[in-house]
N, C-alpha and C. Protein backbone atom coordinates (compact mmCIF):
# COMPACT_ATOMS: atom_id res chain seq x y z
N UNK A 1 65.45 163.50 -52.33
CA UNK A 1 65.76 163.39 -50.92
C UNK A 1 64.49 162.94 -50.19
N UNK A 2 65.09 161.77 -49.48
CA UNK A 2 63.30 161.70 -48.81
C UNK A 2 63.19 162.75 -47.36
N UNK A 3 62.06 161.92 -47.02
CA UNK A 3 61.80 163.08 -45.39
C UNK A 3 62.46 163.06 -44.54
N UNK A 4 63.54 162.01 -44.52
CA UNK A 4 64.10 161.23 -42.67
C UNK A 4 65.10 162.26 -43.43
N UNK A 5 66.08 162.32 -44.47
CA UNK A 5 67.45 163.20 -44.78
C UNK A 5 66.98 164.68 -44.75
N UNK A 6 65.82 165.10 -45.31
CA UNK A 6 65.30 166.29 -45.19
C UNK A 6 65.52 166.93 -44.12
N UNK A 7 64.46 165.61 -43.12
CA UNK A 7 64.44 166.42 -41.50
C UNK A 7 65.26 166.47 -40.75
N UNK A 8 66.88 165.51 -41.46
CA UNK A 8 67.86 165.89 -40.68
C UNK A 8 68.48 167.28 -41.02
N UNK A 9 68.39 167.30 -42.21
CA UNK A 9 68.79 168.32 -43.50
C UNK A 9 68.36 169.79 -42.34
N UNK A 10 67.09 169.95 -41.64
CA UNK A 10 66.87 171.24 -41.70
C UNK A 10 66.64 171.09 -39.88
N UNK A 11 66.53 169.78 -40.04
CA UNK A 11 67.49 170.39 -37.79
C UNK A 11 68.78 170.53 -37.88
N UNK A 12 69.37 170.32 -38.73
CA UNK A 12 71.17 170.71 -38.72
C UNK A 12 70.85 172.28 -39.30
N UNK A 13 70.35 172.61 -40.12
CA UNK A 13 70.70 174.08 -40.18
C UNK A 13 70.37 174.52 -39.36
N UNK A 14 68.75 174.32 -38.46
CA UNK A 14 68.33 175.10 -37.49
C UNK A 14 68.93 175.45 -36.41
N UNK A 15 69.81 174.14 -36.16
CA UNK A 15 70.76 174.28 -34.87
C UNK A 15 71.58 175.29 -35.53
N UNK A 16 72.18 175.35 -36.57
CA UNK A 16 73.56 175.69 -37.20
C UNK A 16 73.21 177.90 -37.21
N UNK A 17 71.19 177.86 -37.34
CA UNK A 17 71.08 179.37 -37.24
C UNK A 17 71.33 179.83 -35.94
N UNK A 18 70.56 179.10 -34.87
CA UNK A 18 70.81 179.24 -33.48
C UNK A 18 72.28 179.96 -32.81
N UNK A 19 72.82 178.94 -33.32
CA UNK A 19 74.00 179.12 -33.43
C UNK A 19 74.87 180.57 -33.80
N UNK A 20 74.59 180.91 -35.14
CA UNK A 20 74.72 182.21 -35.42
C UNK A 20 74.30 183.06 -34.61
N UNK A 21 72.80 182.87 -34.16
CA UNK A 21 72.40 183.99 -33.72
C UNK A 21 72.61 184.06 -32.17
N UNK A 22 73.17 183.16 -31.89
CA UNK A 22 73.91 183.21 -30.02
C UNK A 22 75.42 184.11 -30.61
N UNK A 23 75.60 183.72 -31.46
CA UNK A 23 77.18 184.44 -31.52
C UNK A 23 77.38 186.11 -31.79
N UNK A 24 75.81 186.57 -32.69
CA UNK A 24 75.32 187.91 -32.91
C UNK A 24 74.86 188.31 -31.66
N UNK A 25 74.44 188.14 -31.11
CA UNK A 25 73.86 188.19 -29.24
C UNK A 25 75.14 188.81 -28.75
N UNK A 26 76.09 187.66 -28.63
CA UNK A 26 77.13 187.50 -27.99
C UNK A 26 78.24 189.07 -28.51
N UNK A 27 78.25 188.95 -29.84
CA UNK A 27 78.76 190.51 -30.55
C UNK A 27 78.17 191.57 -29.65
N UNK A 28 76.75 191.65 -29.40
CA UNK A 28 75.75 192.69 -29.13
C UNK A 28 76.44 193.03 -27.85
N UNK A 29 76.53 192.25 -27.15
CA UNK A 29 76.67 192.17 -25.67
C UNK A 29 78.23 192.88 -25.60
N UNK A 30 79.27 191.80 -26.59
CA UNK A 30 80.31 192.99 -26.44
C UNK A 30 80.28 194.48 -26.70
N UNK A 31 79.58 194.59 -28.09
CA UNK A 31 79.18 196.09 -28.24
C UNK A 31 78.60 197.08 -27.48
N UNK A 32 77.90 196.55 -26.04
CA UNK A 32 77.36 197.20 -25.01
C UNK A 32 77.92 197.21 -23.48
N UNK A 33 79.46 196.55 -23.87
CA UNK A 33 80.50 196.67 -22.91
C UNK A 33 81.12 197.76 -23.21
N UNK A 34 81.63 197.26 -24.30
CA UNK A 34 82.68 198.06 -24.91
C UNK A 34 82.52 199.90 -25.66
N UNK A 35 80.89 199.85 -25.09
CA UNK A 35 80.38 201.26 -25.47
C UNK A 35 80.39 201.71 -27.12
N UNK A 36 80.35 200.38 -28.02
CA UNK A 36 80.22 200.88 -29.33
C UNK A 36 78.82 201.00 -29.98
N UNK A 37 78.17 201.40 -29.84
CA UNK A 37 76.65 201.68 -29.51
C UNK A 37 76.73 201.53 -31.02
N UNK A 38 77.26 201.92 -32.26
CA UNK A 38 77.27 202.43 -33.51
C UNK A 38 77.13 200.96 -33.95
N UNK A 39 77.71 200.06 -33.47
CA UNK A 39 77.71 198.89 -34.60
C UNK A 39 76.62 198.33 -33.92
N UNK A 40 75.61 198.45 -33.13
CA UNK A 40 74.26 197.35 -33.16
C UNK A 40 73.48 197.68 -33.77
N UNK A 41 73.17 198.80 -34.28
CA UNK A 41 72.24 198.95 -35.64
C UNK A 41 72.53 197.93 -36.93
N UNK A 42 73.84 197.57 -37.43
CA UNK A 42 73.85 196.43 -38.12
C UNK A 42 74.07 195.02 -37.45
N UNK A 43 74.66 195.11 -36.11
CA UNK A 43 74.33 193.59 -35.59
C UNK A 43 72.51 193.48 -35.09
N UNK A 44 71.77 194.23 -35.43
CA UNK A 44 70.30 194.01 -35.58
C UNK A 44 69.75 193.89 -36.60
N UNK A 45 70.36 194.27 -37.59
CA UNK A 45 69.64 193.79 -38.79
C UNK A 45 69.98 192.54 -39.16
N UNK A 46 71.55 192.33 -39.31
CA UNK A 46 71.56 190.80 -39.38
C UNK A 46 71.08 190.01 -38.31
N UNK A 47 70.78 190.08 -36.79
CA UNK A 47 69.97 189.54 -36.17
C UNK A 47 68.85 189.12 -36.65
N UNK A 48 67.96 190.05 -37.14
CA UNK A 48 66.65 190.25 -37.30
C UNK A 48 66.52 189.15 -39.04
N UNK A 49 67.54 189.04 -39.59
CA UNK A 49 67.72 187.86 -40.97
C UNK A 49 67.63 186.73 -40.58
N UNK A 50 68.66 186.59 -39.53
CA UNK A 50 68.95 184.89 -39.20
C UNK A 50 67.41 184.58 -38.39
N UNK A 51 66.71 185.39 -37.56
CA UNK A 51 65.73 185.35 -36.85
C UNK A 51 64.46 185.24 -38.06
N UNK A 52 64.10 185.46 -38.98
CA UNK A 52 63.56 185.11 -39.95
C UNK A 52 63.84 183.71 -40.56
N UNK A 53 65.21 183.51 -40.74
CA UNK A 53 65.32 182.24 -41.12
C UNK A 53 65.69 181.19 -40.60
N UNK A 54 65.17 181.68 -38.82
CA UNK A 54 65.04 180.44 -37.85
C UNK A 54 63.29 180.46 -38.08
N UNK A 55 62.74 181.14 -37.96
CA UNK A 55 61.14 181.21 -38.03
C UNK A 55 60.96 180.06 -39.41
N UNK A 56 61.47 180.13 -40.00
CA UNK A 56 61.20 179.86 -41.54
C UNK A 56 61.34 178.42 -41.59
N UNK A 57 62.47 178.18 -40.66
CA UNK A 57 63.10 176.92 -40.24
C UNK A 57 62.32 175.91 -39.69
N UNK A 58 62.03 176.48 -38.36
CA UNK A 58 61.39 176.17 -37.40
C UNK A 58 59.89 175.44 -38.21
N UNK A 59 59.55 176.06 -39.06
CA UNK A 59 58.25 175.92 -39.19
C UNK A 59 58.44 174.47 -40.61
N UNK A 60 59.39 174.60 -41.03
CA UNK A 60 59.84 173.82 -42.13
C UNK A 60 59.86 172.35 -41.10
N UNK A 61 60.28 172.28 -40.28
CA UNK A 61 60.67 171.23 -39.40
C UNK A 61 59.66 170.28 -38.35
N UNK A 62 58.07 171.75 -38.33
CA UNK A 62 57.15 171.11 -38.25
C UNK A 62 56.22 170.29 -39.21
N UNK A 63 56.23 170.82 -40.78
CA UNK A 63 55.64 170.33 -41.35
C UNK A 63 56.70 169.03 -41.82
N UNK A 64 58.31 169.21 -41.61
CA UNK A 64 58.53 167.50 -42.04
C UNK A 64 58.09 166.74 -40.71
N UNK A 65 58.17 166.83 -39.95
CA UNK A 65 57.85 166.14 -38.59
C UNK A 65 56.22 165.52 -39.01
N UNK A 66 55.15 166.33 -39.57
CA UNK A 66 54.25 166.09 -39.68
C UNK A 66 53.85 164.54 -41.24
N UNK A 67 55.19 165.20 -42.00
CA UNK A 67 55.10 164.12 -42.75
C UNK A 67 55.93 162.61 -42.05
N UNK A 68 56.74 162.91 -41.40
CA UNK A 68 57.72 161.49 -41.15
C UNK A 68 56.76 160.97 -40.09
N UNK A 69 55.96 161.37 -39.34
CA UNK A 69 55.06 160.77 -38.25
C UNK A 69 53.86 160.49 -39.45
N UNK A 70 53.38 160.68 -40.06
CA UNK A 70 52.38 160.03 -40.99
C UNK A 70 52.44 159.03 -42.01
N UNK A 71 54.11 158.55 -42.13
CA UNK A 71 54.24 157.53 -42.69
C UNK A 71 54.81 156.90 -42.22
N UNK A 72 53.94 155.23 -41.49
CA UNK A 72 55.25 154.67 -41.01
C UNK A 72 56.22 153.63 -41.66
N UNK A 73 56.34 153.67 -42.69
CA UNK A 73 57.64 153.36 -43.47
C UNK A 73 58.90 154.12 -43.35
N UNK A 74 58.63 155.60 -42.66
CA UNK A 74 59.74 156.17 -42.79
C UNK A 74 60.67 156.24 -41.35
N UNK A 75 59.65 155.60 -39.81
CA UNK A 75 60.17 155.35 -38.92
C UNK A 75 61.05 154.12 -38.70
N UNK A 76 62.15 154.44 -38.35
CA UNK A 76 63.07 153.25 -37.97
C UNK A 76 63.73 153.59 -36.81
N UNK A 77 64.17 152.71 -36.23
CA UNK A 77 65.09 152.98 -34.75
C UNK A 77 66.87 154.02 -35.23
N UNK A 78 67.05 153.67 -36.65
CA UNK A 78 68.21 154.56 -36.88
C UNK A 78 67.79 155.98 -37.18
N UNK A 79 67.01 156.05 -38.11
CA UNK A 79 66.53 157.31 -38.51
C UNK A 79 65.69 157.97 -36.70
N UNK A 80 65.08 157.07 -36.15
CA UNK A 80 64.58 158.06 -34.68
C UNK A 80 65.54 158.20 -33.79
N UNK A 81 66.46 157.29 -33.87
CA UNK A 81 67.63 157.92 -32.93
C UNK A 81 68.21 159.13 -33.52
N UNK A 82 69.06 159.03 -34.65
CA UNK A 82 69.33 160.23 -35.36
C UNK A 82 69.01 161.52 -35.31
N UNK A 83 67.47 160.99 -35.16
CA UNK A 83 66.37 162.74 -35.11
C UNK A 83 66.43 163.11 -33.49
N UNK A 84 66.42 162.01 -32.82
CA UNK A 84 66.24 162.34 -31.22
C UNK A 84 67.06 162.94 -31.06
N UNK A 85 68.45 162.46 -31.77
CA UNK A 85 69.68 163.49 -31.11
C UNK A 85 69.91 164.33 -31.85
N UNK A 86 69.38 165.05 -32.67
CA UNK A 86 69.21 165.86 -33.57
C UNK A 86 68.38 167.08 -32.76
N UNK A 87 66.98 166.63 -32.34
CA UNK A 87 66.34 167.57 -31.76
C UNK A 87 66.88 167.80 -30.41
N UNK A 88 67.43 166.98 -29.43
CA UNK A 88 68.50 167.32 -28.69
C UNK A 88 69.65 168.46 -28.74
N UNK A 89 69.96 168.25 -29.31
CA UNK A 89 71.01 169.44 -30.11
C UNK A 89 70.54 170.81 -30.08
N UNK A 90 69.45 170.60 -31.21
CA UNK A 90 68.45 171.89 -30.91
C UNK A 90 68.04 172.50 -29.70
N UNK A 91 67.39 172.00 -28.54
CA UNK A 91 67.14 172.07 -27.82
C UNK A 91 68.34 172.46 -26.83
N UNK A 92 69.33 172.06 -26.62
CA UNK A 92 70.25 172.64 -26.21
C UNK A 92 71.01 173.75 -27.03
N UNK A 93 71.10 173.98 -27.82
CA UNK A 93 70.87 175.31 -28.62
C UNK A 93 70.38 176.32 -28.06
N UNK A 94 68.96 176.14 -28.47
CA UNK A 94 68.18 177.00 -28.36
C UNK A 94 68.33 177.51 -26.49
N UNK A 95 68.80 176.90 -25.72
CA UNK A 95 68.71 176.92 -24.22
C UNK A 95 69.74 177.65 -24.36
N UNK A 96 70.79 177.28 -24.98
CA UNK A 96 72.19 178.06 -24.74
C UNK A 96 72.43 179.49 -25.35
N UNK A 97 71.10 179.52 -26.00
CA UNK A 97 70.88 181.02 -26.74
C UNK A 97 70.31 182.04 -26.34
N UNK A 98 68.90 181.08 -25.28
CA UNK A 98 68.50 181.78 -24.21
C UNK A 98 69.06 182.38 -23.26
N UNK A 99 70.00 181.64 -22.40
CA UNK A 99 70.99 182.06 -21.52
C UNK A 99 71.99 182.95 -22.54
N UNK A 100 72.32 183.57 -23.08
CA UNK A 100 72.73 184.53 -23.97
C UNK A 100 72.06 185.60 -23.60
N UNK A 101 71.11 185.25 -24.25
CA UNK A 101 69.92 186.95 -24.44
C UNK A 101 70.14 186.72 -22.65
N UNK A 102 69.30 186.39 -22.24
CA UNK A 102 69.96 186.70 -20.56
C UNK A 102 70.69 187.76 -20.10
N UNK A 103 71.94 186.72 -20.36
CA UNK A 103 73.49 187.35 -19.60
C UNK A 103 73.58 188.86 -20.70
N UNK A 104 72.77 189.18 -22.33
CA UNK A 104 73.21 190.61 -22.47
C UNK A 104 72.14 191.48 -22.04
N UNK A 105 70.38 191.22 -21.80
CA UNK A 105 70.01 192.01 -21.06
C UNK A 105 70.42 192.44 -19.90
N UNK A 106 70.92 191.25 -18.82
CA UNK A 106 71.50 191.92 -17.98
C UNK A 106 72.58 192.82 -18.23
N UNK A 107 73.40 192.82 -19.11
CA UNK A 107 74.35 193.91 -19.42
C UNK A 107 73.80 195.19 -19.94
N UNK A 108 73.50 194.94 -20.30
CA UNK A 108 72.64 196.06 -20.97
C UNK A 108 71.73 196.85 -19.72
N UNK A 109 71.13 196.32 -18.84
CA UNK A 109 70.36 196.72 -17.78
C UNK A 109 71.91 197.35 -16.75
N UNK A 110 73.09 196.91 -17.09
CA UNK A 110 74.10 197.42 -16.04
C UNK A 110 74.98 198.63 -16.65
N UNK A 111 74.60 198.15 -18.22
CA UNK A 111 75.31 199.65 -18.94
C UNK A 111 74.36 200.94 -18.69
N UNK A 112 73.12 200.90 -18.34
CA UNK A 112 72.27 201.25 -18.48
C UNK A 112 72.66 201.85 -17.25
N UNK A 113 72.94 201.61 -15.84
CA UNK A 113 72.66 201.79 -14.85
C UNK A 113 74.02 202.93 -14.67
N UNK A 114 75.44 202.17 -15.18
CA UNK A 114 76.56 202.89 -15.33
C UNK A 114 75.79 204.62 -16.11
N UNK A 115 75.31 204.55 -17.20
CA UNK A 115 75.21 205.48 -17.99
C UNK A 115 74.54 206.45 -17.25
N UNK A 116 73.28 206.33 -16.43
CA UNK A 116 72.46 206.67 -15.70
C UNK A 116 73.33 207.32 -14.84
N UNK A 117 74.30 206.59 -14.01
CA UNK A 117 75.16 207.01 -13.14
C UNK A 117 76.00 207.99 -13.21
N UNK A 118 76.69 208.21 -14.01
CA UNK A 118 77.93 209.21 -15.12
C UNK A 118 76.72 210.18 -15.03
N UNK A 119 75.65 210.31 -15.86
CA UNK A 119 74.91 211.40 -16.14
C UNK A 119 74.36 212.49 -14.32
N UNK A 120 74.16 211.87 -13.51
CA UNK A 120 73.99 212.31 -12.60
C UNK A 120 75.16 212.95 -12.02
N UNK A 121 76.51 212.35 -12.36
CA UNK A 121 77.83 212.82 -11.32
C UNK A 121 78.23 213.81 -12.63
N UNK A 122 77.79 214.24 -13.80
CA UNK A 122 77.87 214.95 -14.45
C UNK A 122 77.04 216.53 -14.23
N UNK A 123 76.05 216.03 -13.90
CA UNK A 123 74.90 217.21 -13.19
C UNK A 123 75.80 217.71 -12.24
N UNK A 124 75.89 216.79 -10.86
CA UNK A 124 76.80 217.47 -10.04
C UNK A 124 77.30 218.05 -9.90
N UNK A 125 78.70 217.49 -10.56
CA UNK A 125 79.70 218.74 -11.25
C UNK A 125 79.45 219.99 -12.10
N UNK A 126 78.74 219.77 -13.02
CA UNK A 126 77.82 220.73 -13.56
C UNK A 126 77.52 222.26 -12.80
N UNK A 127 76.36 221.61 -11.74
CA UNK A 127 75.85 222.39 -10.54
C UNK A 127 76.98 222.93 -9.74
N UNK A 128 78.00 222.49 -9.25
CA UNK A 128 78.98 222.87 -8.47
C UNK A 128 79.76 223.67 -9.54
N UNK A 129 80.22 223.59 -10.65
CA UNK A 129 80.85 224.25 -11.40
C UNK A 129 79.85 225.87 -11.34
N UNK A 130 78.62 225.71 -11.92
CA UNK A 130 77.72 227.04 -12.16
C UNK A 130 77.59 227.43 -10.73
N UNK A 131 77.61 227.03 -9.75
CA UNK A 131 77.68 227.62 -8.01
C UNK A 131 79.02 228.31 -7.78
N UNK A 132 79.81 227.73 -8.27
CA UNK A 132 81.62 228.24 -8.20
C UNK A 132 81.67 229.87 -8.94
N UNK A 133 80.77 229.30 -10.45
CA UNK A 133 81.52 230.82 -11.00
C UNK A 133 80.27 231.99 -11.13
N UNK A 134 79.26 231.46 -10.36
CA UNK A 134 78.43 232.57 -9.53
C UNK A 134 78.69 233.39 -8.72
N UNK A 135 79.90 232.49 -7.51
CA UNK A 135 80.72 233.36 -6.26
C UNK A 135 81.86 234.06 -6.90
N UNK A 136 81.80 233.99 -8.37
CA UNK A 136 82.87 234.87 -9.00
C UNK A 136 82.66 236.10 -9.15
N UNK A 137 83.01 236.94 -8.62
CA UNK A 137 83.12 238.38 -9.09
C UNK A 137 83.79 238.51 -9.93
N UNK A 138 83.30 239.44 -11.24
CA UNK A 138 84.44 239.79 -12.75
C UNK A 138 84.36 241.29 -12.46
């Protein structure tokens, strides 16, 4: 395989991890609607895989970049269009993954706020309950 199929070879997966890992995000985020707190311990570990083998990626993609720019036999207007819209892709990816993590911190910052909330109107009641059966005479 030379470098130009390579480096398409591993911006298509990279987009293709991205990808995954907007959709594990996207799980997370339901899991922190839907109050299942139990399953993000394994939607973090497989997070934390694909996030390794975007790192892994990522870095694979600099060193072909470093070879296809050092030979110019391997630049052509098909093969640089190809890659342009290739790293395009990525790049919108990666943006659309960002806005992910986003939209579930903010959820997470609102489950957070709900939870916070409940716990206080729980005190309340709490307090008013132990005030009630204080005025109890037995």
């Amino acid at each position: 395989m030379n470098t130009v199929d390579e480096l398409k070879n591993t911006l298509c997966h990279d987009i293709t991890l991205h990808e995954r890992l907007r959709n594990i995000i996207i799980e997370e985020c339901v899991c922190i609607k839907d109050d299942n707190v139990e399953y993000l311990s394994k939607k973090a570990a497989h997070k934390k895989k694909i996030e390794d083998e975007i790192e892994s990626a990522n870095q694979a993609v600099i060193s072909l970049f470093e070879k296809y720019y050092s030979d110019p036999s391997t630049i052509n207007s098909i093969s640089s269009g190809e890659i342009r819209m290739l790293v395009g892709k990525l790049n919108k990816s990666i943006h659309e993954s960002v806005t992910v993590i986003s939209e579930t911190v903010e959820e997470a910052k609102r489950a957070k706020k709900d939870a916070v909330h409940q716990m206080k109107i729980f005190d309340t009641n709490k307090n008013a309950i132990n005030a009630y059966a204080g005025t109890q005479s037995y």
